[in-house]
PDB file of N, CA and C in Angstrom:
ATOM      1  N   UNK A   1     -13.346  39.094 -24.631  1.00  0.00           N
ATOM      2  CA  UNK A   1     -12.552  37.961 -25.065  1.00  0.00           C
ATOM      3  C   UNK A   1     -13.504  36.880 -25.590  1.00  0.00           C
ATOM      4  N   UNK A   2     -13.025  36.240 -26.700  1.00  0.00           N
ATOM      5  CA  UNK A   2     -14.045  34.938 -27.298  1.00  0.00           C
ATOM      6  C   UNK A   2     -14.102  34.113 -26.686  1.00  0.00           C
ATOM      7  N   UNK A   3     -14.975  33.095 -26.349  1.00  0.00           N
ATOM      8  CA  UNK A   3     -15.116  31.948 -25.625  1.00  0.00           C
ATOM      9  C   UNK A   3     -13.999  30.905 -26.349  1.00  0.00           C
ATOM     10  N   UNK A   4     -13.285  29.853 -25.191  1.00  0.00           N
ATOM     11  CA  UNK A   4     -12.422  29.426 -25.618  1.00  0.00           C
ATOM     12  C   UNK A   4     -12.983  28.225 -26.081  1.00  0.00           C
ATOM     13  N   UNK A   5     -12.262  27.598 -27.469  1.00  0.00           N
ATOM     14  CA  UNK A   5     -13.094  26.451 -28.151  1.00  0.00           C
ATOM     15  C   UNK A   5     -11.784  25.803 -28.324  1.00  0.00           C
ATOM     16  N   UNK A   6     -12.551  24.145 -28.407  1.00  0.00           N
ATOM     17  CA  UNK A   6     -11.171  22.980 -28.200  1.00  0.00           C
ATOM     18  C   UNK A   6     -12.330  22.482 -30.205  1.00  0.00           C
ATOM     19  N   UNK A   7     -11.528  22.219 -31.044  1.00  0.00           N
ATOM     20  CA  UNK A   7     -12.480  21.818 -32.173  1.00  0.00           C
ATOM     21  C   UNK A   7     -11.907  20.175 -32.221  1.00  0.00           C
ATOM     22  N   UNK A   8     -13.475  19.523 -32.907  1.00  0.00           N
ATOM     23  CA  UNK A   8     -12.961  18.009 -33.036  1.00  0.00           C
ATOM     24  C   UNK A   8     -13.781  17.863 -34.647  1.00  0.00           C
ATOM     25  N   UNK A   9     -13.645  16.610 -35.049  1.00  0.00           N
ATOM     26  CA  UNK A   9     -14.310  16.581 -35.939  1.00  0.00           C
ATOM     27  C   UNK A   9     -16.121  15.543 -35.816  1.00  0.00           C
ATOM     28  N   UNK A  10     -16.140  15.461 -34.808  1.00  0.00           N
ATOM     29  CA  UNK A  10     -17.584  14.467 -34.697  1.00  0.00           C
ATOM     30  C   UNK A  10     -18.253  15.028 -33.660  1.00  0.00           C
ATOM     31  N   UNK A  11     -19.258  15.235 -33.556  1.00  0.00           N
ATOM     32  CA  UNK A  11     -20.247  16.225 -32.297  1.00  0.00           C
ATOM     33  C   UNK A  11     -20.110  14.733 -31.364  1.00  0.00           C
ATOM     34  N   UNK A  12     -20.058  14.686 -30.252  1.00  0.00           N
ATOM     35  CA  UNK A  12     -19.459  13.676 -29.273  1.00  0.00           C
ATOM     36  C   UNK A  12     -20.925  13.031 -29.066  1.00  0.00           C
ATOM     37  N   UNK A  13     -20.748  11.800 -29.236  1.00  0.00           N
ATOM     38  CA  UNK A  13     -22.629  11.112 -28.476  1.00  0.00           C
ATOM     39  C   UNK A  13     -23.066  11.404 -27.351  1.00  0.00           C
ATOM     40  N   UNK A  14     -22.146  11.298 -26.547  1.00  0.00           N
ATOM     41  CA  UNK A  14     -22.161  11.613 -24.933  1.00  0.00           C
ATOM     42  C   UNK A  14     -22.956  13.339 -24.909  1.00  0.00           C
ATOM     43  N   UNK A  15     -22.782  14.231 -25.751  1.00  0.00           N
ATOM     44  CA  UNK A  15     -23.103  15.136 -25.846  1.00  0.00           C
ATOM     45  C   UNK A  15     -24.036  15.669 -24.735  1.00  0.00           C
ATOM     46  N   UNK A  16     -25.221  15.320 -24.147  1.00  0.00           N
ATOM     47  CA  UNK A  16     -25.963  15.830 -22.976  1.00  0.00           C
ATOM     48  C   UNK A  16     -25.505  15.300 -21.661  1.00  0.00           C
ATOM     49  N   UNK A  17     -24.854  14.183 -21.556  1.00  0.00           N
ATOM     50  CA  UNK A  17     -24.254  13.981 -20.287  1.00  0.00           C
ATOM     51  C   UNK A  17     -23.139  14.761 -20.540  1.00  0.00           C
ATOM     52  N   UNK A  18     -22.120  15.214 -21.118  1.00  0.00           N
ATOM     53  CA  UNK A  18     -21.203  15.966 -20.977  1.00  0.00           C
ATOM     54  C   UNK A  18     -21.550  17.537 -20.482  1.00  0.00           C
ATOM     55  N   UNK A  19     -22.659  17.703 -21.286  1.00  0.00           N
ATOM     56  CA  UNK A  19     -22.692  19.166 -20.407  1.00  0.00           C
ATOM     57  C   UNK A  19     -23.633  18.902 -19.136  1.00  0.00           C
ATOM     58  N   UNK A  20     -23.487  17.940 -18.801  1.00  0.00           N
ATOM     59  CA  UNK A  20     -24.303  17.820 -17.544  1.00  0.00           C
ATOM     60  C   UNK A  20     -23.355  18.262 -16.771  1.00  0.00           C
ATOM     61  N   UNK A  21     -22.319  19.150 -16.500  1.00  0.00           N
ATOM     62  CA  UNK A  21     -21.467  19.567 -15.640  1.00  0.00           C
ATOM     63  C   UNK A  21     -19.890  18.509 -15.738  1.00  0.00           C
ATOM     64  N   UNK A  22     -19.870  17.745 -17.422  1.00  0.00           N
ATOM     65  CA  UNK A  22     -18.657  16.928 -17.766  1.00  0.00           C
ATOM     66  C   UNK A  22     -17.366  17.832 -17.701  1.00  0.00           C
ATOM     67  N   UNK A  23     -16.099  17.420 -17.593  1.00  0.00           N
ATOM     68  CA  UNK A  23     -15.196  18.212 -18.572  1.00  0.00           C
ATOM     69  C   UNK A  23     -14.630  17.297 -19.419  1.00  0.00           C
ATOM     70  N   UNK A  24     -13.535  18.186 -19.644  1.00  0.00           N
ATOM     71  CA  UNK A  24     -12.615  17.769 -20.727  1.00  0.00           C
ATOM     72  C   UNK A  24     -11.105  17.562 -19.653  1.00  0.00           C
ATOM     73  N   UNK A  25     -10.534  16.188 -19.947  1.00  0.00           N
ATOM     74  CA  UNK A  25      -9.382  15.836 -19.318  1.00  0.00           C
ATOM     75  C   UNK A  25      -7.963  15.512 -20.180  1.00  0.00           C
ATOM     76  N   UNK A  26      -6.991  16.780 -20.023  1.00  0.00           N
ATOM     77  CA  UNK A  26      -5.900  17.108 -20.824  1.00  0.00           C
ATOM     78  C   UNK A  26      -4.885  16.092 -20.285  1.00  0.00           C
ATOM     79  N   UNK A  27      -4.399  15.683 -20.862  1.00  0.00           N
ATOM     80  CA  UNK A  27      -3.345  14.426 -21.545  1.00  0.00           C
ATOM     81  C   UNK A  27      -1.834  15.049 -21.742  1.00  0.00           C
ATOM     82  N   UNK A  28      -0.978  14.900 -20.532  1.00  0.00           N
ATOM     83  CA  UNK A  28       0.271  15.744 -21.112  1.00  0.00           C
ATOM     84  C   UNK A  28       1.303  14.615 -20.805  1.00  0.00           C
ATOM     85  N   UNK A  29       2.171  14.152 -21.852  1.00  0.00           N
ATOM     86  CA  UNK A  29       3.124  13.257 -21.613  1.00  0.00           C
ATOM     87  C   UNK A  29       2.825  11.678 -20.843  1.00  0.00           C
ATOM     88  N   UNK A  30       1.187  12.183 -21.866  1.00  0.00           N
ATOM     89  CA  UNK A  30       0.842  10.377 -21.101  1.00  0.00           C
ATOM     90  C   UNK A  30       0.258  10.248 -19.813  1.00  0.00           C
ATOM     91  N   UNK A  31       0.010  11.420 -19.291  1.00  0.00           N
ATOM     92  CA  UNK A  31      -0.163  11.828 -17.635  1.00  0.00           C
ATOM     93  C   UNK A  31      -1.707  12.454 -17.554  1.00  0.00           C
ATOM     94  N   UNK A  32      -2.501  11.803 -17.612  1.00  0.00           N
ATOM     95  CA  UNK A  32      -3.684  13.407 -17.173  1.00  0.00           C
ATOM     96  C   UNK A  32      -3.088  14.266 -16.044  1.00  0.00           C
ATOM     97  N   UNK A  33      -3.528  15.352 -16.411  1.00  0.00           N
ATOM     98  CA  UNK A  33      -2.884  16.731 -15.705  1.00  0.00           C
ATOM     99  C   UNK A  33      -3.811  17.789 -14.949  1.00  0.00           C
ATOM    100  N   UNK A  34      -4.605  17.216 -16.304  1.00  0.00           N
ATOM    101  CA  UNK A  34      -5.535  18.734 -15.719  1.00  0.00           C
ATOM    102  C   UNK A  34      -6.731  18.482 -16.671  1.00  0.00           C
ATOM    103  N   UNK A  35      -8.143  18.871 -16.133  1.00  0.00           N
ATOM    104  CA  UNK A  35      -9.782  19.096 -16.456  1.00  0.00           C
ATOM    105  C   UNK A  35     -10.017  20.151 -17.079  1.00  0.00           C
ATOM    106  N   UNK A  36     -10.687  20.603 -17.766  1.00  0.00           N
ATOM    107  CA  UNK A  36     -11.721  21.816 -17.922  1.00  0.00           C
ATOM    108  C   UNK A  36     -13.004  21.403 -18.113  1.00  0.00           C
ATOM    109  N   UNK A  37     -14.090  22.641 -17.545  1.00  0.00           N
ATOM    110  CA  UNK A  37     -16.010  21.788 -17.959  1.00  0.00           C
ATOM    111  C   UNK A  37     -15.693  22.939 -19.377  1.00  0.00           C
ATOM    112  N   UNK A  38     -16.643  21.702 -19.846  1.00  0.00           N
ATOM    113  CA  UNK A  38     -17.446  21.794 -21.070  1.00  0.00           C
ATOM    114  C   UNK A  38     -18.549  22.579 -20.778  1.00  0.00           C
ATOM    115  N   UNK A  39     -18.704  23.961 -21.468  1.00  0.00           N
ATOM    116  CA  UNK A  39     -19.517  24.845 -21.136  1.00  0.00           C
ATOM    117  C   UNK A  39     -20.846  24.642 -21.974  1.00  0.00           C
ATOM    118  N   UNK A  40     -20.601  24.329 -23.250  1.00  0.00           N
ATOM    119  CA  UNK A  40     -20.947  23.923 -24.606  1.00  0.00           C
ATOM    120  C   UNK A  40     -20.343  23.031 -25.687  1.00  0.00           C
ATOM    121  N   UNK A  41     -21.327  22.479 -26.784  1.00  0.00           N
ATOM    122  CA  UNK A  41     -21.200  22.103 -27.850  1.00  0.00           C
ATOM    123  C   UNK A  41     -21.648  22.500 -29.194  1.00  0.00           C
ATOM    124  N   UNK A  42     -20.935  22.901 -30.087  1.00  0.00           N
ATOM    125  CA  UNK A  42     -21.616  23.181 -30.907  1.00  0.00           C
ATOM    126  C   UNK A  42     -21.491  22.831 -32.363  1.00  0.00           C
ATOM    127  N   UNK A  43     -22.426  22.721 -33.181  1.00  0.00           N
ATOM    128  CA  UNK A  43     -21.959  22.534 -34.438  1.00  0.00           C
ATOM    129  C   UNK A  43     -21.012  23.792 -35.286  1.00  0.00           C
ATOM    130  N   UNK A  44     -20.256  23.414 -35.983  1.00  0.00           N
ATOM    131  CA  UNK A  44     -19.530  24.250 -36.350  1.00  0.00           C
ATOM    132  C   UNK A  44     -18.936  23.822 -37.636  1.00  0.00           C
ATOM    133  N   UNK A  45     -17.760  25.213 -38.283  1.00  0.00           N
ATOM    134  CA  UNK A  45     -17.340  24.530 -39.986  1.00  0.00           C
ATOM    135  C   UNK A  45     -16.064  25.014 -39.636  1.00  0.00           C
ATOM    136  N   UNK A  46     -15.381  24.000 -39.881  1.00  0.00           N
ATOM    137  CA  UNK A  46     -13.716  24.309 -39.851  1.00  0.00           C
ATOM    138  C   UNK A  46     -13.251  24.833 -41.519  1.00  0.00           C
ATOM    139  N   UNK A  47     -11.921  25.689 -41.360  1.00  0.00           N
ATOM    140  CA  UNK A  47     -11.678  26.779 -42.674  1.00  0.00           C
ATOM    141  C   UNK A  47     -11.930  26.135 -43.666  1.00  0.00           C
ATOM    142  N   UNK A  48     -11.705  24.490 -43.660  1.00  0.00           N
ATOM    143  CA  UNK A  48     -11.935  24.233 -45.250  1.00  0.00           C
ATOM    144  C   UNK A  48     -13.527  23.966 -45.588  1.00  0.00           C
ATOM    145  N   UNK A  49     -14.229  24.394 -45.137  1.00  0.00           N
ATOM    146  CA  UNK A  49     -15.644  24.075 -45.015  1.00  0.00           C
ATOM    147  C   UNK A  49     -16.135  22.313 -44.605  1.00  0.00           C
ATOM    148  N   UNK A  50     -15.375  21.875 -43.877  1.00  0.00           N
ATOM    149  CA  UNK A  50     -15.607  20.804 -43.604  1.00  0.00           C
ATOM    150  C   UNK A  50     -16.649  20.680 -41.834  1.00  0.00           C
ATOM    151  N   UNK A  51     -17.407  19.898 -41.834  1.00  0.00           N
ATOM    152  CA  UNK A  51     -17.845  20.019 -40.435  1.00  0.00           C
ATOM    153  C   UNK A  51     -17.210  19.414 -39.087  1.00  0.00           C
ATOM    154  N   UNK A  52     -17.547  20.243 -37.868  1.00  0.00           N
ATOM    155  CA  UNK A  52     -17.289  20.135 -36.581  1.00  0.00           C
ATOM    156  C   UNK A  52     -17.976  20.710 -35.864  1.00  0.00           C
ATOM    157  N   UNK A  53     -16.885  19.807 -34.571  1.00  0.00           N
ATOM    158  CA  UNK A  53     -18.035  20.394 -33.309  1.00  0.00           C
ATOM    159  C   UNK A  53     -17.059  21.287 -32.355  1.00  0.00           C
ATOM    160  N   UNK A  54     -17.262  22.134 -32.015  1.00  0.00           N
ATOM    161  CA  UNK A  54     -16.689  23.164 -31.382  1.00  0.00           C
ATOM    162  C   UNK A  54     -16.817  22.930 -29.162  1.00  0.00           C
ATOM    163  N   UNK A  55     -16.032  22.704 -28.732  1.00  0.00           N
ATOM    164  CA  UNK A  55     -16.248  22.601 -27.355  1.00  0.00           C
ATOM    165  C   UNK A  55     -15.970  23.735 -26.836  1.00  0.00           C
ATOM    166  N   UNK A  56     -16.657  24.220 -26.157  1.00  0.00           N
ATOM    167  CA  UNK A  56     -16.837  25.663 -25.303  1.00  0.00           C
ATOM    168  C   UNK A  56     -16.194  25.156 -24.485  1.00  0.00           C
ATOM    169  N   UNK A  57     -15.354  25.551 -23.815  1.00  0.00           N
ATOM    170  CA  UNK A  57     -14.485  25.387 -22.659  1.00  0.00           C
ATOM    171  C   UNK A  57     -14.339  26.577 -21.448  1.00  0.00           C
ATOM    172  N   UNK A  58     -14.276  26.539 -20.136  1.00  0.00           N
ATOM    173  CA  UNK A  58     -14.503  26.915 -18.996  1.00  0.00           C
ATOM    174  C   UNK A  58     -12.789  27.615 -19.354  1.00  0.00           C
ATOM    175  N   UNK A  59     -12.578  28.882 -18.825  1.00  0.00           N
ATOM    176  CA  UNK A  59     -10.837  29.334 -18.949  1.00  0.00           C
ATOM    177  C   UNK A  59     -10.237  28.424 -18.188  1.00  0.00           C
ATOM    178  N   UNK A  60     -10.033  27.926 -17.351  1.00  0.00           N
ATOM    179  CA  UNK A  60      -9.621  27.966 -15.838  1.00  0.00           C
ATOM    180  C   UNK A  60      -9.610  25.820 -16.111  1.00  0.00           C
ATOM    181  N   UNK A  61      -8.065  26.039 -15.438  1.00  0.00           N
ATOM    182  CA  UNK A  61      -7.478  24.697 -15.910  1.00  0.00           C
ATOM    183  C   UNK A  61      -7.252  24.579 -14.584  1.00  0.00           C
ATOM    184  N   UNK A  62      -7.912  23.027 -14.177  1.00  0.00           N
ATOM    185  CA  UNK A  62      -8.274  22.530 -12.492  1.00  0.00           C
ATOM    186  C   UNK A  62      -7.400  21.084 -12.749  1.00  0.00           C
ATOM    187  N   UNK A  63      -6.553  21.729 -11.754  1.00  0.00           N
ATOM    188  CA  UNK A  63      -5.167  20.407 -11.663  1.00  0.00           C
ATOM    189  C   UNK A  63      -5.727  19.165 -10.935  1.00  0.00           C
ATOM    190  N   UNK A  64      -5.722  18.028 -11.825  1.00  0.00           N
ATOM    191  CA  UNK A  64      -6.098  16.917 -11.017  1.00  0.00           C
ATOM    192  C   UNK A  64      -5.014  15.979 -10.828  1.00  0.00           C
ATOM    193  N   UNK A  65      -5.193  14.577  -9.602  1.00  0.00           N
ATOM    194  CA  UNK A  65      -4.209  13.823  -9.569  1.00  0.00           C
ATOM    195  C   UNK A  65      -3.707  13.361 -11.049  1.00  0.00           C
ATOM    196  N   UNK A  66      -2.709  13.076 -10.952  1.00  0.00           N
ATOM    197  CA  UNK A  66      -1.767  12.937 -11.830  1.00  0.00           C
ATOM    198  C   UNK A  66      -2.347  11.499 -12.238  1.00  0.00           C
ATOM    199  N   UNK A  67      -2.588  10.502 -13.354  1.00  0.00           N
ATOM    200  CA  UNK A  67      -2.818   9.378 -13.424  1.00  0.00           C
ATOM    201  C   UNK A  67      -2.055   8.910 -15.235  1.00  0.00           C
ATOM    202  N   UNK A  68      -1.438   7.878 -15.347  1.00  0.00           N
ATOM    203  CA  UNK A  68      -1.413   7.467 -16.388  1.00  0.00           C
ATOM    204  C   UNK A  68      -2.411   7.042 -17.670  1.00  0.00           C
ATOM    205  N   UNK A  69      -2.057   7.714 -18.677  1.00  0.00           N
ATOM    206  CA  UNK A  69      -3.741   7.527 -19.957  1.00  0.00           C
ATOM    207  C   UNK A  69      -3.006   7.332 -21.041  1.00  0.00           C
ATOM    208  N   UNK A  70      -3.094   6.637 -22.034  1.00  0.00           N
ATOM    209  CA  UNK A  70      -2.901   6.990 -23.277  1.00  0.00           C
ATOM    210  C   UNK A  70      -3.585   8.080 -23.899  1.00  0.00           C
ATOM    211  N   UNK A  71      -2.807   8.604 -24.617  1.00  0.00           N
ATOM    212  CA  UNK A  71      -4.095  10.370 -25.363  1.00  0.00           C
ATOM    213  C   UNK A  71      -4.699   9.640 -26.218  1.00  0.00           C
ATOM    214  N   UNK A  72      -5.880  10.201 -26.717  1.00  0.00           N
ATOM    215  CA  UNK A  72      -6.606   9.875 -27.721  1.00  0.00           C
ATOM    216  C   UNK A  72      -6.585  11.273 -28.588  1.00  0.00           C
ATOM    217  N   UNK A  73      -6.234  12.103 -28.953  1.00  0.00           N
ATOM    218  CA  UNK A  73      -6.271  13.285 -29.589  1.00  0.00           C
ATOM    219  C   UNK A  73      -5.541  14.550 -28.498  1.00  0.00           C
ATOM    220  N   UNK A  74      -4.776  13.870 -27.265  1.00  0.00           N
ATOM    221  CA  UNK A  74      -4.569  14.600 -25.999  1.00  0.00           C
ATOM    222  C   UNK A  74      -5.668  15.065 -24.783  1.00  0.00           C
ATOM    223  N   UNK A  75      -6.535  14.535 -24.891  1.00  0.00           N
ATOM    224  CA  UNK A  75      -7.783  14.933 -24.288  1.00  0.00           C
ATOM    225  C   UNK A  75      -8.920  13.437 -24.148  1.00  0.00           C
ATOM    226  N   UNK A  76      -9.648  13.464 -23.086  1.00  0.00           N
ATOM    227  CA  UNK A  76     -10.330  12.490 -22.679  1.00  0.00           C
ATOM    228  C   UNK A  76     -11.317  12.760 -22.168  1.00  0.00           C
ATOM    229  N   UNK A  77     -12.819  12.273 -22.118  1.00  0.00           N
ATOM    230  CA  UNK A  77     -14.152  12.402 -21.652  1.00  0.00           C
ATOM    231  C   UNK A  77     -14.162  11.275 -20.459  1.00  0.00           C
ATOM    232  N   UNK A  78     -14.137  11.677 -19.184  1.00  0.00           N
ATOM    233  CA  UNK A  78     -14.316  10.438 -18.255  1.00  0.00           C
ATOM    234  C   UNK A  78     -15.405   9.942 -18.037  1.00  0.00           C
ATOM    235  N   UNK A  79     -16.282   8.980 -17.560  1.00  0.00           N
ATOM    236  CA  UNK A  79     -16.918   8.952 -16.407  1.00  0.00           C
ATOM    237  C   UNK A  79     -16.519   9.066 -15.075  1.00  0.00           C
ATOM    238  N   UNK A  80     -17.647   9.947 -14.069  1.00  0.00           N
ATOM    239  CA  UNK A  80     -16.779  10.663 -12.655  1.00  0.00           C
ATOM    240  C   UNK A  80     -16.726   9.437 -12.117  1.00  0.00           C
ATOM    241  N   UNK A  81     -17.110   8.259 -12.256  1.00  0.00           N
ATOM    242  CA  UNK A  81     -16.358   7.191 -11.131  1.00  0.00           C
ATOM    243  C   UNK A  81     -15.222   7.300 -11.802  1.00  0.00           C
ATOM    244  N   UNK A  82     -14.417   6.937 -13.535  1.00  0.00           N
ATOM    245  CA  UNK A  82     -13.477   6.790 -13.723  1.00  0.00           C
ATOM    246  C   UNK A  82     -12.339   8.139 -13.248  1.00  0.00           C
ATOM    247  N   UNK A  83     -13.011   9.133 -12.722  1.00  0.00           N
ATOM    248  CA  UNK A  83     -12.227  10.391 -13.350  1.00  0.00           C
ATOM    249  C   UNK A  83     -11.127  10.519 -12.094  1.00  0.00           C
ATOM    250  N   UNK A  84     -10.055  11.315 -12.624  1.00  0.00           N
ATOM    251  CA  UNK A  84      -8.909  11.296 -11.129  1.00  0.00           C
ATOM    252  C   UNK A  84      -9.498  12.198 -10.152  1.00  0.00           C
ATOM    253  N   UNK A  85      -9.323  12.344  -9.166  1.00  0.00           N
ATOM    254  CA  UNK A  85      -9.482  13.820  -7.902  1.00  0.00           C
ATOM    255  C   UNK A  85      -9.257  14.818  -8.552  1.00  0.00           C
ATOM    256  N   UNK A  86      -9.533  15.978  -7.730  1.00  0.00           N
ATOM    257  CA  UNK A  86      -9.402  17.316  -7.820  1.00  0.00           C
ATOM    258  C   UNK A  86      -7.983  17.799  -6.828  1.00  0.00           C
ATOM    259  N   UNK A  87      -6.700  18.415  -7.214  1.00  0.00           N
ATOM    260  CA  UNK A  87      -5.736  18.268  -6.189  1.00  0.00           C
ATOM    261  C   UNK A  87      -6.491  19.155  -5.070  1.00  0.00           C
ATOM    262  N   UNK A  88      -7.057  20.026  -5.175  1.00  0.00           N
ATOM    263  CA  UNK A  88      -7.628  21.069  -4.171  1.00  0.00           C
ATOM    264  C   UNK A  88      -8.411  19.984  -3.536  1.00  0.00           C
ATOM    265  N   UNK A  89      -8.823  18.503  -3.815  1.00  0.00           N
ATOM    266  CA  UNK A  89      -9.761  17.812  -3.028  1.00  0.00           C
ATOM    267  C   UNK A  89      -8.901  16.715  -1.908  1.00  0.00           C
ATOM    268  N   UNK A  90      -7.616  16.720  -2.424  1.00  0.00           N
ATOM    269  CA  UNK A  90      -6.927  15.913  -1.939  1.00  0.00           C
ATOM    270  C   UNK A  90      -5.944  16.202  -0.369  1.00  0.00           C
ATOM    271  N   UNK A  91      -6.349  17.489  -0.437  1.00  0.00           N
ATOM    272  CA  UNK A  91      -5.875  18.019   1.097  1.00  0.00           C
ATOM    273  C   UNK A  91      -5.046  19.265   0.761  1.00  0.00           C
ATOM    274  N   UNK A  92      -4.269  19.996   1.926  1.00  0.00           N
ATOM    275  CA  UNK A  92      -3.414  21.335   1.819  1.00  0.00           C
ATOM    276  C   UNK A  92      -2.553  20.730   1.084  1.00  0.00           C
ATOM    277  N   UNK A  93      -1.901  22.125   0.610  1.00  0.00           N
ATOM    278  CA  UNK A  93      -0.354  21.365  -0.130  1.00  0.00           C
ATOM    279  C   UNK A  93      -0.507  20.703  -1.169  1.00  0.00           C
ATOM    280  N   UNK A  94      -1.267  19.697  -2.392  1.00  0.00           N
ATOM    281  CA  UNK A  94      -1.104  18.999  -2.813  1.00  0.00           C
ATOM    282  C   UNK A  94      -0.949  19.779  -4.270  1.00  0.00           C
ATOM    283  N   UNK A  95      -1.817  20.855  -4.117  1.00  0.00           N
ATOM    284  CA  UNK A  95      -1.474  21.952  -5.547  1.00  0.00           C
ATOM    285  C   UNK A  95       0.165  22.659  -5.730  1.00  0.00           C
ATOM    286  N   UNK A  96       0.634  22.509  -4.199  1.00  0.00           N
ATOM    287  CA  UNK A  96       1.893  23.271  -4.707  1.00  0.00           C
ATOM    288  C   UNK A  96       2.732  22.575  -4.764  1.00  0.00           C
ATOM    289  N   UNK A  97       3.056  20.973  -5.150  1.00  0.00           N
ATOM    290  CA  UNK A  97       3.342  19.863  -4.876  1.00  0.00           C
ATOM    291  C   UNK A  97       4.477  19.939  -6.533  1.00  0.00           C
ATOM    292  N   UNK A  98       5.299  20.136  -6.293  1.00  0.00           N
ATOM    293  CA  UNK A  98       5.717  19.490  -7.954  1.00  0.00           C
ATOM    294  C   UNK A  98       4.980  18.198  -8.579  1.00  0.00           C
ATOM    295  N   UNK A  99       4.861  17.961  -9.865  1.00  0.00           N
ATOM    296  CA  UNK A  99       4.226  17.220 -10.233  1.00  0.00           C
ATOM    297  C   UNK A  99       4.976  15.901 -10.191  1.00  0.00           C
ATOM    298  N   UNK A 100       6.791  16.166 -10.541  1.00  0.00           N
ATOM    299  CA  UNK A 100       7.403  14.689 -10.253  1.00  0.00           C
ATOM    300  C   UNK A 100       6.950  14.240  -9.007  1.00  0.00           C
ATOM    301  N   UNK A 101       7.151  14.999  -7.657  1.00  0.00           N
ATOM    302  CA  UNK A 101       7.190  14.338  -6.784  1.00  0.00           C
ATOM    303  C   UNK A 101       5.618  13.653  -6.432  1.00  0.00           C
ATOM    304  N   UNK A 102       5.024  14.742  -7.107  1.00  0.00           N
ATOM    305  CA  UNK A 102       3.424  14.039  -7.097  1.00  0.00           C
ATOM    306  C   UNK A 102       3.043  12.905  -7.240  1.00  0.00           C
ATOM    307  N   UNK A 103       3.693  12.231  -8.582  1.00  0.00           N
ATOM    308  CA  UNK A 103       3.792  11.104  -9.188  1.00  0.00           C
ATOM    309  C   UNK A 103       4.452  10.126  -8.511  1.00  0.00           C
ATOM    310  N   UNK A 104       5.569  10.495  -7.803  1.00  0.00           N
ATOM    311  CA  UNK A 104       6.422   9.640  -6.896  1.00  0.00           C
ATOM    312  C   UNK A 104       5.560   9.035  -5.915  1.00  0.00           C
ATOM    313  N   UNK A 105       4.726  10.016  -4.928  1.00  0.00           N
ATOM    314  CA  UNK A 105       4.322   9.949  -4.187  1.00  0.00           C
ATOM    315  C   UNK A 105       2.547   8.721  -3.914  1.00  0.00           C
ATOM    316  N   UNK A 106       2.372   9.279  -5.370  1.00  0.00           N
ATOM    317  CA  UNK A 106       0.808   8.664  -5.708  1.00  0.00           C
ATOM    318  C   UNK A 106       1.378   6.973  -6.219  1.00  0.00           C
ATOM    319  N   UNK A 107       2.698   7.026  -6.908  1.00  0.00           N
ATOM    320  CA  UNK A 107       3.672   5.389  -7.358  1.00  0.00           C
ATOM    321  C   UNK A 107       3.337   4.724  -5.971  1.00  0.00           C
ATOM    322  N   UNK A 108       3.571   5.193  -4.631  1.00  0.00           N
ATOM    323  CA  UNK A 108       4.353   4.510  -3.679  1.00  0.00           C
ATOM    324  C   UNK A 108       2.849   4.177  -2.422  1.00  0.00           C
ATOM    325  N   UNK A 109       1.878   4.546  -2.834  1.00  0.00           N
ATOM    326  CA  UNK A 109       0.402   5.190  -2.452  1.00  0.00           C
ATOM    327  C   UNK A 109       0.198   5.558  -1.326  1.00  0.00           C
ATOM    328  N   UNK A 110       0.974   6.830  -1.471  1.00  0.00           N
ATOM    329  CA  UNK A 110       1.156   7.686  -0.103  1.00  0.00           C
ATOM    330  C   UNK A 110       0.353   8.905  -0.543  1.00  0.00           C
ATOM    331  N   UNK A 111      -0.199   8.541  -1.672  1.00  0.00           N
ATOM    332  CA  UNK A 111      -1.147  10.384  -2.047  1.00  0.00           C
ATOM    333  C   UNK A 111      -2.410   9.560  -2.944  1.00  0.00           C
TER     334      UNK A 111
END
């Protein structure tokens, strides 16, 4: 199977702190949801021969607390002070948690 690639159009500055073990933080309905690490970066040419940078991405989508973001392209580079938890870090149960009630729960700051 090919390595999975997220494409942008600007090789990111952050570029060596990101693969310092960074990910990538997915943006769903305004909500971060979920991480992947950045395995790689690379230069690359999108079909119309125009340039990019290609993000190697890890398969495996690691559910984090739920937090409000605006998207910037649906996806976000944190810093780990800024970044949400890991739900697997947040105790039993919190992965099999529906996500409304997740949200309910993290509103009222009981999670």
């Amino acid at each position: 199977m090919p390595p999975l690639r997220h494409f942008t159009r600007h090789m990111p500055k952050r570029r060596d702190e990101i693969l310092d073990g960074g990910s990538l933080y997915w943006v769903v309905n305004g909500v971060i949801m979920v991480r992947q690490l950045v395995l790689d970066i690379l230069s690359d040419t999108e079909a119309d021969g125009s340039a990019c940078a290609a993000l190697v991405l890890h398969p495996e989508l690691i559910r984090v607390e739920g937090r409000a973001m605006r998207a910037f392209q649906g996806w976000r580079y944190l810093d780990p002070k800024d970044a949400p938890a890991d739900l697997a870090a947040m105790g039993k149960g919190a992965e099999e948690m529906p996500d409304s009630m997740r949200r309910a729960l993290a509103a009222l700051a009981l999670l």
